[in-house]
Protein backbone atom coordinates (compact mmCIF):
# COMPACT_ATOMS: atom_id res chain seq x y z
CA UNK A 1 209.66 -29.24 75.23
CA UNK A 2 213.03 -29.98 74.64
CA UNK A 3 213.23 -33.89 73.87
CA UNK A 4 215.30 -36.70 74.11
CA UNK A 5 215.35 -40.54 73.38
CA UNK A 6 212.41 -42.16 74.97
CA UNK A 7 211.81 -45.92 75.24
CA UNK A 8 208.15 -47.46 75.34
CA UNK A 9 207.17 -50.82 75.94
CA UNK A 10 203.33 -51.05 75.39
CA UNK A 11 200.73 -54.11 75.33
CA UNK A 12 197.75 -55.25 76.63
CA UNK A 13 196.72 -55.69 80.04
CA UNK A 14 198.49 -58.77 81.51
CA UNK A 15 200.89 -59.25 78.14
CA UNK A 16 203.80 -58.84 80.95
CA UNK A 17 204.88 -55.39 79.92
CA UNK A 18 205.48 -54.04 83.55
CA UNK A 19 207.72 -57.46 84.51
CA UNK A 20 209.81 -57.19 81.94
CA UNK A 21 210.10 -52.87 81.94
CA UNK A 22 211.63 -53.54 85.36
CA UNK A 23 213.56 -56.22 84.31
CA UNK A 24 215.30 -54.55 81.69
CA UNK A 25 215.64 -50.96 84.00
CA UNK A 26 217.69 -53.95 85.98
CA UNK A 27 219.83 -54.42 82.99
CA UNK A 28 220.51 -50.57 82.36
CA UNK A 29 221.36 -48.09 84.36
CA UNK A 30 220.78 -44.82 82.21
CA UNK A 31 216.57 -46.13 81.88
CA UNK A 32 214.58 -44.64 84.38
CA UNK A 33 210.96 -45.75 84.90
CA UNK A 34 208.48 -42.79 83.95
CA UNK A 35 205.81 -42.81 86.53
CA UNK A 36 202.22 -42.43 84.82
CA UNK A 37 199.43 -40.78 86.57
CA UNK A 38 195.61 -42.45 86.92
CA UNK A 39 192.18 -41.79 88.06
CA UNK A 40 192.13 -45.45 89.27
CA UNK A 41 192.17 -46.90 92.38
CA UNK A 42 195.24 -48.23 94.12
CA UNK A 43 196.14 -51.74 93.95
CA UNK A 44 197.58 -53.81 97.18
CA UNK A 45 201.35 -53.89 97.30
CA UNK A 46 201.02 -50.38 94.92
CA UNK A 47 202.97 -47.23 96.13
CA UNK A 48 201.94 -43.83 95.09
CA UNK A 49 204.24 -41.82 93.45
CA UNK A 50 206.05 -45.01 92.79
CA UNK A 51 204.28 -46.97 90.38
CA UNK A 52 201.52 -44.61 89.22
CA UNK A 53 200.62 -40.99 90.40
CA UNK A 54 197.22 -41.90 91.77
CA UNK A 55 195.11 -38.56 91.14
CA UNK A 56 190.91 -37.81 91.04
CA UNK A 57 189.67 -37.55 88.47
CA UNK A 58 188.65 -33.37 88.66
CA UNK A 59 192.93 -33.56 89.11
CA UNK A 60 193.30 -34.84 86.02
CA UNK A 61 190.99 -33.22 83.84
CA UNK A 62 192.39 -30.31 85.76
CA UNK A 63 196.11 -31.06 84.52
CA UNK A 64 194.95 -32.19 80.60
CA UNK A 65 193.23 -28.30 80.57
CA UNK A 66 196.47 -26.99 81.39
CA UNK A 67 198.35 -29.02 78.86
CA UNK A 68 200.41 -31.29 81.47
CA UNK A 69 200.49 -34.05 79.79
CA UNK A 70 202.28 -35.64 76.94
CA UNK A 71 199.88 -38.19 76.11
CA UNK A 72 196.78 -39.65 78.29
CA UNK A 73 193.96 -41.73 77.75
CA UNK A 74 190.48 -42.37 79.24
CA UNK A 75 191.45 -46.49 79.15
CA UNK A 76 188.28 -47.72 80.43
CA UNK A 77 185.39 -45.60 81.08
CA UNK A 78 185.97 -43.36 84.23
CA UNK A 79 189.42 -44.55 84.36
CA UNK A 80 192.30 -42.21 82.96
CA UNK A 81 195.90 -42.87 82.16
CA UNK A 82 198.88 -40.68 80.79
CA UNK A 83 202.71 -39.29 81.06
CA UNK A 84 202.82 -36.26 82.65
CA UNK A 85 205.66 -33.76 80.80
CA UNK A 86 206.96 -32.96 83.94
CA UNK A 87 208.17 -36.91 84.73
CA UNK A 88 209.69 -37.11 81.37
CA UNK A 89 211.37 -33.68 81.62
CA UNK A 90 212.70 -34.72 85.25
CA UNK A 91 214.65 -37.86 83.86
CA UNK A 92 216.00 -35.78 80.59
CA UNK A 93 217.46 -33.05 83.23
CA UNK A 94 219.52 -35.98 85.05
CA UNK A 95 220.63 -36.92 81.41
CA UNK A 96 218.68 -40.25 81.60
CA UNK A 97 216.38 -42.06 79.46
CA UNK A 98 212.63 -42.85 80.56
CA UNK A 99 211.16 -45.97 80.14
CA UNK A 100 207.30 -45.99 80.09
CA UNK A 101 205.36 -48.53 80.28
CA UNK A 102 202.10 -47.90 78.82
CA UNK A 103 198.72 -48.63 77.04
CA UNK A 104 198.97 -49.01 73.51
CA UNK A 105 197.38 -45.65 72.37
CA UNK A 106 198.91 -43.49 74.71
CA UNK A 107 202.37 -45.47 73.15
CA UNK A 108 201.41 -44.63 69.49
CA UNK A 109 200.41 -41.00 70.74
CA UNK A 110 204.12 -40.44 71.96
CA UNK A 111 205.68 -42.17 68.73
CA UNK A 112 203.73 -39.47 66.65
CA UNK A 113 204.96 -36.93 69.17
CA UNK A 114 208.39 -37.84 68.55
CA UNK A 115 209.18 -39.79 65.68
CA UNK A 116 213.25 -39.51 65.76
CA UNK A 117 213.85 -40.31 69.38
CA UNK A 118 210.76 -42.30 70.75
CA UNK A 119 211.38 -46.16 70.35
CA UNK A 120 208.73 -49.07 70.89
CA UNK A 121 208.13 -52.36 71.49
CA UNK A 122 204.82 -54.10 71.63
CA UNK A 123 204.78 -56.62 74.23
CA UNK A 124 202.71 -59.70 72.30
CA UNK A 125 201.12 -61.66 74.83
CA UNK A 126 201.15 -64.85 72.64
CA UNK A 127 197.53 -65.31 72.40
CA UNK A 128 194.49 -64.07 74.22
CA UNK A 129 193.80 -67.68 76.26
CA UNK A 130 197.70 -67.02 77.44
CA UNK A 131 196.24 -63.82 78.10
CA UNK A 132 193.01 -64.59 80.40
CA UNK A 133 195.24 -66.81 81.99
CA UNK A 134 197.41 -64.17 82.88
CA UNK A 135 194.65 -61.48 84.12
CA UNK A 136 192.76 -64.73 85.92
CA UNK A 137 196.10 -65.49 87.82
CA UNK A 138 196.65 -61.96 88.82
CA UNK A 139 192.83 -61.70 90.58
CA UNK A 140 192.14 -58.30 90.22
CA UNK A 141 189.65 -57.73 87.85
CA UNK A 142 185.62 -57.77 88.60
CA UNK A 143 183.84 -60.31 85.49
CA UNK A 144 182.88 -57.18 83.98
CA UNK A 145 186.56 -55.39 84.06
CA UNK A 146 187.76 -58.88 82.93
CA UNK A 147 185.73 -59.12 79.98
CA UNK A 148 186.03 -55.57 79.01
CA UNK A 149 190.52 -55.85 79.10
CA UNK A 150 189.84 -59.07 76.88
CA UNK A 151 187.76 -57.11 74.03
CA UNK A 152 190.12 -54.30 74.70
CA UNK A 153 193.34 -56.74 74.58
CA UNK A 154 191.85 -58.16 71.35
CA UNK A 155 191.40 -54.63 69.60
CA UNK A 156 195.10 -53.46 70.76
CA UNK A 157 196.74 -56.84 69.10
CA UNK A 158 195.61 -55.64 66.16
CA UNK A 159 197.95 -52.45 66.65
CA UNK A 160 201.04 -54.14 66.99
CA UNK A 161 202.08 -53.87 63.82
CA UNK A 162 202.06 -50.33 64.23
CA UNK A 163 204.91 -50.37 66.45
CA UNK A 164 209.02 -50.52 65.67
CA UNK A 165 209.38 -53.79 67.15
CA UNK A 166 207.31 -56.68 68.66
CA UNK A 167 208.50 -59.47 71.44
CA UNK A 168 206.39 -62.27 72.12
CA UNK A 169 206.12 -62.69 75.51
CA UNK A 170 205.65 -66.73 75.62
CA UNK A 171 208.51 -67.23 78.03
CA UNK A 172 209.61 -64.16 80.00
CA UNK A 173 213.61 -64.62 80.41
CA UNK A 174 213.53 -64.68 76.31
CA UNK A 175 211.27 -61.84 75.92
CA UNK A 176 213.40 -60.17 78.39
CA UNK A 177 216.48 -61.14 76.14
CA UNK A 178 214.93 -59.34 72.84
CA UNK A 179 213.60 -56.27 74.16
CA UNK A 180 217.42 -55.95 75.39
CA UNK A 181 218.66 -56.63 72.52
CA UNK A 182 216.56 -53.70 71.09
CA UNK A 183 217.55 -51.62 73.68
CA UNK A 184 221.09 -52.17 73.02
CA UNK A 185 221.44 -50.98 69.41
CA UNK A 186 219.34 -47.92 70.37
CA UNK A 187 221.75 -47.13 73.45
């Protein structure tokens, strides 16, 4: 796989990651939003093909045995994530950069993958109450999902670190203004 610069924002569920990825696609032309594939189930207001690839699960499986994937993760049980090579190839070909937005594994995965070109940035919710505000405000989740993306928020803040640069996401304009400010020294 022939590569080229990647960007990744990464954080947990509800830190704002997917706001301010579109945001900043806004902001920059040459980024181009790398559609992720999942095993789970579509969301009102969600478009297939648009903001995930919604697949079965036997489809997925069926595409990690054959190597399509650059990264993917089994998120929450039953319930599969991950960039397939062929969106990220797509977006090289038109001599663009994809932006993913992504779980924080899966984000770490791709760094290893590509150490020279791959850029993130951790998406900090602030704190986890700022956090369970956000997921109760978005009224989604089922208590047990809720409770499970709080102990699985929890363990991801403690990967931040891990990543080339962190935003706190306590007011969304200003994160917005330091992940571009990122994202212009590495354009």
């Amino acid at each position: 796989m022939e590569t080229g610069r990647i960007l990744i924002l990464a954080g947990p569920s509800g830190s704002g990651k997917t706001t301010v990825t579109h945001l900043l696609m806004g902001l920059h032309k040459e980024l181009v939003f790398s559609v992720s594939a999942t095993t789970r189930s579509i969301r009102p207001n969600e478009v297939d093909g648009k903001d995930y690839y919604f697949i079965n699960q036997e489809v997925f499986k069926n595409k990690i045995a054959a190597d399509e994937f650059v990264e993917f993760e089994e998120v929450y049980a039953g319930m599969f994530y991950g960039t397939l090579k062929v969106e990220i190839e797509r977006i090289w070909a038109n001599n663009q950069i994809p932006i993913l937005d992504i779980d924080v594994l899966g984000a770490l995965n791709i760094k290893k993958k590509f150490p020279e070109t791959a850029v993130t940035i951790f998406i900090h919710p602030v704190s986890i109450e700022n956090l369970h505000s956000r997921l109760t405000k978005r009224a989604t989740e089922t208590p047990e999902s809720f409770a499970f993306r709080i102990k699985r928020a929890e363990e991801e803040l403690t990967l931040a670190p891990q990543f080339d640069h962190i935003v706190y996401n306590r007011i969304l304009e200003t994160a917005v203004e330091d992940a571009d400010s990122i994202i212009k020294k590495y354009l």
